[in-house]
C-alpha atoms as a PDB file:
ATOM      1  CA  UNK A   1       0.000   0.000   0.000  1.00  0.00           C
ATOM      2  CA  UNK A   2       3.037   2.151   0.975  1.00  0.00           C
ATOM      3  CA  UNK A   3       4.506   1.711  -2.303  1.00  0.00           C
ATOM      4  CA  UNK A   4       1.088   2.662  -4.286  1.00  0.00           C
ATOM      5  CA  UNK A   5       0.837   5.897  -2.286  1.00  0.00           C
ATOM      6  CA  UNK A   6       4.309   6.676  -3.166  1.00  0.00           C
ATOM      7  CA  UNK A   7       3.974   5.889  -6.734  1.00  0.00           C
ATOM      8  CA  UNK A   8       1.075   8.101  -6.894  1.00  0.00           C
ATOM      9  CA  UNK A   9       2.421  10.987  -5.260  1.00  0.00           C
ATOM     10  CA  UNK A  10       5.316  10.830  -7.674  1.00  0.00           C
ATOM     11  CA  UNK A  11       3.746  10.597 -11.103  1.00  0.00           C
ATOM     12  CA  UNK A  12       0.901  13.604  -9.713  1.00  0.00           C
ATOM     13  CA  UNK A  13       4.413  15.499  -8.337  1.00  0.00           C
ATOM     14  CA  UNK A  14       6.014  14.710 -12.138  1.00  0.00           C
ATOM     15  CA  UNK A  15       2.704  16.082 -13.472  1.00  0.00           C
ATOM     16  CA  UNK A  16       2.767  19.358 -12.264  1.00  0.00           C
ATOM     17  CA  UNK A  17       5.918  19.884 -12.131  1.00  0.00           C
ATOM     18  CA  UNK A  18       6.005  19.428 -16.179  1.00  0.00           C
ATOM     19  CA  UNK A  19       2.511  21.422 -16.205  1.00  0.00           C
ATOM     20  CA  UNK A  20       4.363  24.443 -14.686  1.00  0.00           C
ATOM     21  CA  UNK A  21       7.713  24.129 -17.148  1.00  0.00           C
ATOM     22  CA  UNK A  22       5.866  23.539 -20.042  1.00  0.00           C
ATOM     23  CA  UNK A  23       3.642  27.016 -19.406  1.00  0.00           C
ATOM     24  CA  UNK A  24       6.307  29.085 -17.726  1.00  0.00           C
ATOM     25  CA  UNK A  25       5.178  28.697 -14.483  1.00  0.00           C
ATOM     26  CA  UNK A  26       1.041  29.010 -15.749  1.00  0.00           C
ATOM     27  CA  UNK A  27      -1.051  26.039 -15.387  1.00  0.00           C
ATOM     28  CA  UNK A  28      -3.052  26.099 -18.373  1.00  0.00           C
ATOM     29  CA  UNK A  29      -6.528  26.902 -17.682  1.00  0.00           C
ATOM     30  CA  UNK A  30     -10.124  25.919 -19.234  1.00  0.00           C
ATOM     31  CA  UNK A  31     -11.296  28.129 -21.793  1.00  0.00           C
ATOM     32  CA  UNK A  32     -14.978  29.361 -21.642  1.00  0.00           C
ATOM     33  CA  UNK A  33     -16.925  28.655 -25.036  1.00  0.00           C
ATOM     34  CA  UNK A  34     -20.020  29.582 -23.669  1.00  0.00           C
ATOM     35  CA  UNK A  35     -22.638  31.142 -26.731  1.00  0.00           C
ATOM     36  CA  UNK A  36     -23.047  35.175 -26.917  1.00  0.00           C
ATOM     37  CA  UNK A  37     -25.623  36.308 -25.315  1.00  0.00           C
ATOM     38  CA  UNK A  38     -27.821  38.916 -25.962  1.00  0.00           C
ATOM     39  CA  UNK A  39     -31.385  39.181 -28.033  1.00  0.00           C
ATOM     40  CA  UNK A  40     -30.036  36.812 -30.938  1.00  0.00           C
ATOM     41  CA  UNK A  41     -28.469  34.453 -28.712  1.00  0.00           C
ATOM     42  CA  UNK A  42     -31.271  34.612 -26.348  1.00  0.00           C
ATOM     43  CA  UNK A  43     -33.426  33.699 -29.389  1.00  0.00           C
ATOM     44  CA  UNK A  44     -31.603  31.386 -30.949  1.00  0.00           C
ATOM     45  CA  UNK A  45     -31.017  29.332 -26.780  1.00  0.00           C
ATOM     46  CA  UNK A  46     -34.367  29.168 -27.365  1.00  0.00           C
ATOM     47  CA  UNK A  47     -34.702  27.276 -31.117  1.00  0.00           C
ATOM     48  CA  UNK A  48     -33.953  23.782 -30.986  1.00  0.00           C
ATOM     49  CA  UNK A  49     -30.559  22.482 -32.749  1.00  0.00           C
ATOM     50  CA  UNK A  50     -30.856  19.629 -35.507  1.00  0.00           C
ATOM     51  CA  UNK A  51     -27.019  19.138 -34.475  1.00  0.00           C
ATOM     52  CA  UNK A  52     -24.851  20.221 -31.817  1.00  0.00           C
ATOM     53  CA  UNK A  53     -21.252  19.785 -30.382  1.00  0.00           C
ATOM     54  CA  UNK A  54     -20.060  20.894 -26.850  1.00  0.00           C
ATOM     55  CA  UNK A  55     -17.280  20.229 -24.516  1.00  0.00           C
ATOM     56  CA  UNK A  56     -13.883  20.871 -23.773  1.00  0.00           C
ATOM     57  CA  UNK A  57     -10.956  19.385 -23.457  1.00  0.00           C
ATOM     58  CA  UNK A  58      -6.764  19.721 -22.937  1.00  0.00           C
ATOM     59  CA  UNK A  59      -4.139  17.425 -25.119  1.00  0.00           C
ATOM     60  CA  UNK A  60       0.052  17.570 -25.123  1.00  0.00           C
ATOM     61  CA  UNK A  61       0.803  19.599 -27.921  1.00  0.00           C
ATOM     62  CA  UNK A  62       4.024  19.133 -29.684  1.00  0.00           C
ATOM     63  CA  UNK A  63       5.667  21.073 -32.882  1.00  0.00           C
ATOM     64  CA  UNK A  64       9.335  20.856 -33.893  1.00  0.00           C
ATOM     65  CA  UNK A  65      10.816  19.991 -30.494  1.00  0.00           C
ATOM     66  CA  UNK A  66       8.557  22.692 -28.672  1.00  0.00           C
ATOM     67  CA  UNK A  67       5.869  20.884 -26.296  1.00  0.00           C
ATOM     68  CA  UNK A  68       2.916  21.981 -24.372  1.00  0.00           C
ATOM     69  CA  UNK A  69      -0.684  21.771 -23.232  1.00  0.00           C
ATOM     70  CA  UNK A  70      -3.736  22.693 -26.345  1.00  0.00           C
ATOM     71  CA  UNK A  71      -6.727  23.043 -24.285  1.00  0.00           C
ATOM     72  CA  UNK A  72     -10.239  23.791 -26.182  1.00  0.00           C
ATOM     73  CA  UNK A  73     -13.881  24.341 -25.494  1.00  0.00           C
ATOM     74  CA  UNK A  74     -16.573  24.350 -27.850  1.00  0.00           C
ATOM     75  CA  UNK A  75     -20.612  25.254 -28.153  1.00  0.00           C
ATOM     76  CA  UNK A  76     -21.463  25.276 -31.931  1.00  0.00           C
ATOM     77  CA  UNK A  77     -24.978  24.181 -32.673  1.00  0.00           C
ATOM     78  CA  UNK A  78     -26.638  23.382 -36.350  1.00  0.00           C
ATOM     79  CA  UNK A  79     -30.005  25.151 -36.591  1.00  0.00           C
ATOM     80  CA  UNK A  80     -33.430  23.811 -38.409  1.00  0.00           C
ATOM     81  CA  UNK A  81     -32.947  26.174 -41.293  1.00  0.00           C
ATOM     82  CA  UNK A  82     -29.271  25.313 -41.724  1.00  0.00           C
ATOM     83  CA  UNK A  83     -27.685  28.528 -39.926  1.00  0.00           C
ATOM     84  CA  UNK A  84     -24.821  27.748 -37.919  1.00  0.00           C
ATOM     85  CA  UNK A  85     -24.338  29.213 -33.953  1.00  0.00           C
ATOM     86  CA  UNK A  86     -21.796  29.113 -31.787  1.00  0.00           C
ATOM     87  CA  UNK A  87     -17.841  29.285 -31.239  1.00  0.00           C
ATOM     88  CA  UNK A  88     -14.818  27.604 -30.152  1.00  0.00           C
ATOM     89  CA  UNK A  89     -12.250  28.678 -27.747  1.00  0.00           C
ATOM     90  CA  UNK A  90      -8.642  27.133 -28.783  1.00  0.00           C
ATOM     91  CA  UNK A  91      -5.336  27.696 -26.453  1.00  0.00           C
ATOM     92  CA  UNK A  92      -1.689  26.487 -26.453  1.00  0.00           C
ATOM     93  CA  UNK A  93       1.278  27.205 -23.874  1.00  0.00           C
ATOM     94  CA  UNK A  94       3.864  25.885 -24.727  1.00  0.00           C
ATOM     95  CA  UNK A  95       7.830  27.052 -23.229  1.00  0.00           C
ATOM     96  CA  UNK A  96       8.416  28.997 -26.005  1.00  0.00           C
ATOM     97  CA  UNK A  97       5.078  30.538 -27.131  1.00  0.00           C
ATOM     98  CA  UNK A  98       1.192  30.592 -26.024  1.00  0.00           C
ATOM     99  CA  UNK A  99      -1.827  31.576 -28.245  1.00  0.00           C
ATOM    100  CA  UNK A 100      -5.442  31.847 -27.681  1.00  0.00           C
ATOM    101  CA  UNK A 101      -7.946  32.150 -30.033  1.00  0.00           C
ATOM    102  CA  UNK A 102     -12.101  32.947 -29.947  1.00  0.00           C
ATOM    103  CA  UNK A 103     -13.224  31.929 -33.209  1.00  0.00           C
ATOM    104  CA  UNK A 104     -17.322  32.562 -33.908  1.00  0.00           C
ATOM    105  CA  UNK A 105     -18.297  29.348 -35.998  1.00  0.00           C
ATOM    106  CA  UNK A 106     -19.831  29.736 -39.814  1.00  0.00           C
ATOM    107  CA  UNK A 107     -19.634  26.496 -40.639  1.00  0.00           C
ATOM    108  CA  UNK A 108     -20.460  22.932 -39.357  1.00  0.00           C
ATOM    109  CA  UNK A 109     -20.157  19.599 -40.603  1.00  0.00           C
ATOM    110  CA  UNK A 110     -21.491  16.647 -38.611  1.00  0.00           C
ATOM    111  CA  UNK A 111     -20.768  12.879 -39.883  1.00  0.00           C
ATOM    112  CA  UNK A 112     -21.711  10.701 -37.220  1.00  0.00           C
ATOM    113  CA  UNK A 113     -19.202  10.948 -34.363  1.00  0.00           C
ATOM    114  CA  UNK A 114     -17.187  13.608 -36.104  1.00  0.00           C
ATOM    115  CA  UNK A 115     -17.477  17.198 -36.231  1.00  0.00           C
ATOM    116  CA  UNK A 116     -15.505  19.344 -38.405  1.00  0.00           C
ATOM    117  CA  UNK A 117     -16.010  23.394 -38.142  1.00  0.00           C
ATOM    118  CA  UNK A 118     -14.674  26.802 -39.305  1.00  0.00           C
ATOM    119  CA  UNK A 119     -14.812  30.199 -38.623  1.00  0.00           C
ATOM    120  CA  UNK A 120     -13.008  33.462 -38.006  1.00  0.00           C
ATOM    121  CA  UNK A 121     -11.361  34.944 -35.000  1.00  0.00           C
ATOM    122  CA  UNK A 122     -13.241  37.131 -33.370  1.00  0.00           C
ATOM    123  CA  UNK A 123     -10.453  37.526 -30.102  1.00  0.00           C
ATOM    124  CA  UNK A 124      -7.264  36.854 -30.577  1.00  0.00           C
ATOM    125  CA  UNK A 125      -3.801  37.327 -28.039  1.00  0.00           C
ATOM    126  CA  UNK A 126      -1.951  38.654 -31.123  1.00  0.00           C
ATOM    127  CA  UNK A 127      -4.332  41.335 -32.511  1.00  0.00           C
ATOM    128  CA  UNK A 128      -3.535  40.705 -36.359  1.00  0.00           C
ATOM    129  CA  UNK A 129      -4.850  37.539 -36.360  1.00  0.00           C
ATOM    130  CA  UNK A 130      -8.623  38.828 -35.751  1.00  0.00           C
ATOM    131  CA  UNK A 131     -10.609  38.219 -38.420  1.00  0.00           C
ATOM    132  CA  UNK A 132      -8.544  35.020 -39.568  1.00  0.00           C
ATOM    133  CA  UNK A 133      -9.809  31.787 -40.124  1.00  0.00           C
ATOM    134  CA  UNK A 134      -9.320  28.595 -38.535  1.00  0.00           C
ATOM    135  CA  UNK A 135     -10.635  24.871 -38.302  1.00  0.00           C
ATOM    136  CA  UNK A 136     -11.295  22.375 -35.728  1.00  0.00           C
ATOM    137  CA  UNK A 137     -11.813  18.351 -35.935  1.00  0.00           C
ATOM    138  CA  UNK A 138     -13.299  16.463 -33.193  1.00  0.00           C
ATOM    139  CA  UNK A 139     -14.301  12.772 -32.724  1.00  0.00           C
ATOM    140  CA  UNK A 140     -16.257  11.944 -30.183  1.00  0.00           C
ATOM    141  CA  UNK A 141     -15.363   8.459 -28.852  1.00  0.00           C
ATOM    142  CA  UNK A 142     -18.331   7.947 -26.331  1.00  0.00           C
ATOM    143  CA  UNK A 143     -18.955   8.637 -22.752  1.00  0.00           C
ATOM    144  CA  UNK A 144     -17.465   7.033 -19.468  1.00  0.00           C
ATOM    145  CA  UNK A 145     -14.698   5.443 -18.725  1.00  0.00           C
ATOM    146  CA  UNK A 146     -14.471   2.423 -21.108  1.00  0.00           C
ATOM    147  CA  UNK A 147     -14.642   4.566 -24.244  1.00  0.00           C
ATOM    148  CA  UNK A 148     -11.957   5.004 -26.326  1.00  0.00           C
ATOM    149  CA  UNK A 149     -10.494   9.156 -25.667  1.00  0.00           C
ATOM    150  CA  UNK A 150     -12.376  11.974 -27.749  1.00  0.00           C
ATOM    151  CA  UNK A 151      -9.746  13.308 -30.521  1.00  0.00           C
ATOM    152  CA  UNK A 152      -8.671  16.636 -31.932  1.00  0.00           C
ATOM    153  CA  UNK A 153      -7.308  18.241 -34.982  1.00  0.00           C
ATOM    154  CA  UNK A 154      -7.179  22.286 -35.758  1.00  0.00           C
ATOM    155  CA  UNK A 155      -5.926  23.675 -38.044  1.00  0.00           C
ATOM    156  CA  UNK A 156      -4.816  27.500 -39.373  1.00  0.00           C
ATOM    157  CA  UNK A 157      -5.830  29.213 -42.097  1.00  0.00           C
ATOM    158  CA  UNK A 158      -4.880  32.822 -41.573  1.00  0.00           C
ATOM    159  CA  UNK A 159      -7.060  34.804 -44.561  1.00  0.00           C
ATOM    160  CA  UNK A 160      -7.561  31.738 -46.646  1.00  0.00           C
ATOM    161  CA  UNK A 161     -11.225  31.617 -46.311  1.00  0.00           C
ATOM    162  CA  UNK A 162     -12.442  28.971 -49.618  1.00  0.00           C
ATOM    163  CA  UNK A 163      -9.328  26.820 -48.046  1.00  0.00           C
ATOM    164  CA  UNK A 164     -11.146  26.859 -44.639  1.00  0.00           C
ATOM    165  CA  UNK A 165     -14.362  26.259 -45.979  1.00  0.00           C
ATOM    166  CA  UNK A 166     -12.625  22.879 -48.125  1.00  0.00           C
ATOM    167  CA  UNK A 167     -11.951  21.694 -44.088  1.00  0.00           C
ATOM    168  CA  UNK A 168     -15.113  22.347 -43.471  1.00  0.00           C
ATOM    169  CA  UNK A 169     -17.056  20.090 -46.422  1.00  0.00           C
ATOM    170  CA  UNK A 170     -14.141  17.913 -46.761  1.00  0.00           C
ATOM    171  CA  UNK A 171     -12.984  14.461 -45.291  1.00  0.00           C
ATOM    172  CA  UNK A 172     -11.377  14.138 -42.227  1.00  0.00           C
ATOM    173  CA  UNK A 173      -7.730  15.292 -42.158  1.00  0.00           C
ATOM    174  CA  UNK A 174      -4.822  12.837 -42.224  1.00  0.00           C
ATOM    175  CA  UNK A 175      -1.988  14.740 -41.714  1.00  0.00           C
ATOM    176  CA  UNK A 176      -1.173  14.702 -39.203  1.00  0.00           C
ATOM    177  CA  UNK A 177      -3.689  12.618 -36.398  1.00  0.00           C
ATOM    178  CA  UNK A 178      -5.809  13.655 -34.254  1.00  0.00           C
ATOM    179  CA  UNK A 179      -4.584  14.179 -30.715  1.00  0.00           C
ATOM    180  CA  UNK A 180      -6.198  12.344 -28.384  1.00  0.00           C
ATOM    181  CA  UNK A 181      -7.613  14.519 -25.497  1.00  0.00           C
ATOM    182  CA  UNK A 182      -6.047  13.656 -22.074  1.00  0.00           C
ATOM    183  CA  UNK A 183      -8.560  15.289 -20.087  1.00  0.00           C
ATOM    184  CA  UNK A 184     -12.397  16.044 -20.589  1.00  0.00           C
ATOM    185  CA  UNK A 185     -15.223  15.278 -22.849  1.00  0.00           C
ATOM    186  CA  UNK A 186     -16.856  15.893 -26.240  1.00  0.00           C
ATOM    187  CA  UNK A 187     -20.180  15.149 -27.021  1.00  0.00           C
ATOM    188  CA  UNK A 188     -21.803  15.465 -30.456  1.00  0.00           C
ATOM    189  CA  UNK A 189     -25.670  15.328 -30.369  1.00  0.00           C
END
């Protein structure tokens, strides 16, 4: 029992102390997805969704030797008419660079237990990439403990918006994988 408790305190000890490196001393936190409210959101809360995808969730991020934590949280919702609502909230730390995006959603594509979605910045840390577009895969893999982990692909498009909109109508991307999510929970409805 001794050696279980000891065990554990050392991998949750390992954990944060590679949480804290790996954001320069900032544990990465949950992003808030949560729909705009106001009269239009208020009215469209009240419609009911043909489609929707919610959640959020963190994965290890790694790029050319630099590693980190990619947390996201979503709320995009597919309306009777077709219209599109919602957003996504995507953030990286990494120990040489952090980013965090608030993208309004214009486009969603459900197939099954995938979701793929675009849409432009509408908050950004860096202030020139407002108004940019970007793209999110997710998979949702079920729900408790004996499901396989949601995944997650985004990817940047900057001002490319027909390329975005390809991601958005398009299979699901290849290259590279999904990231499986290490923490949290998708759910496509």
């Amino acid at each position: 029992m001794r050696r279980i408790l000891v065990f554990a305190c050392a991998v949750v000890g390992a954990f944060l102390v590679l949480s804290i490196s790996s954001c320069d001393g900032e544990m990465p936190v949950a992003p808030d997805a949560r729909p705009d409210i106001g009269a239009d959101g208020m009215q469209a809360a009240a419609q009911p969704a043909t489609h929707s995808v919610t959640g959020q969730g963190t994965s290890w991020y790694e790029r050319g030797g630099n590693a980190g934590w990619m947390i996201i949280a979503l709320n995009a919702r597919q309306m009777p008419d077709g219209s599109v609502k919602g957003n996504f909230h995507w953030q990286v730390r990494t120990r040489e660079w952090g980013g965090r995006i608030f993208v309004k959603v214009s486009c969603l594509t459900f197939n099954g237990n995938e979701v793929r979605m675009v849409g432009q910045a509408s908050q950004a840390m860096n202030p020139n990439n407002v108004g940019k577009w970007m793209g999110l895969y997710v998979e949702d893999n079920g729900q408790g403990s004996a499901a396989q982990p949601d995944r997650i692909f985004h990817r940047w498009f900057g001002p490319f918006e027909e390329e975005a909109m390809l991601f958005c109508d398009g299979p699901r991307p290849e290259d590279p994988e999904p990231r499986e999510l290490v923490a949290g929970n998708i759910q496509i409805r």
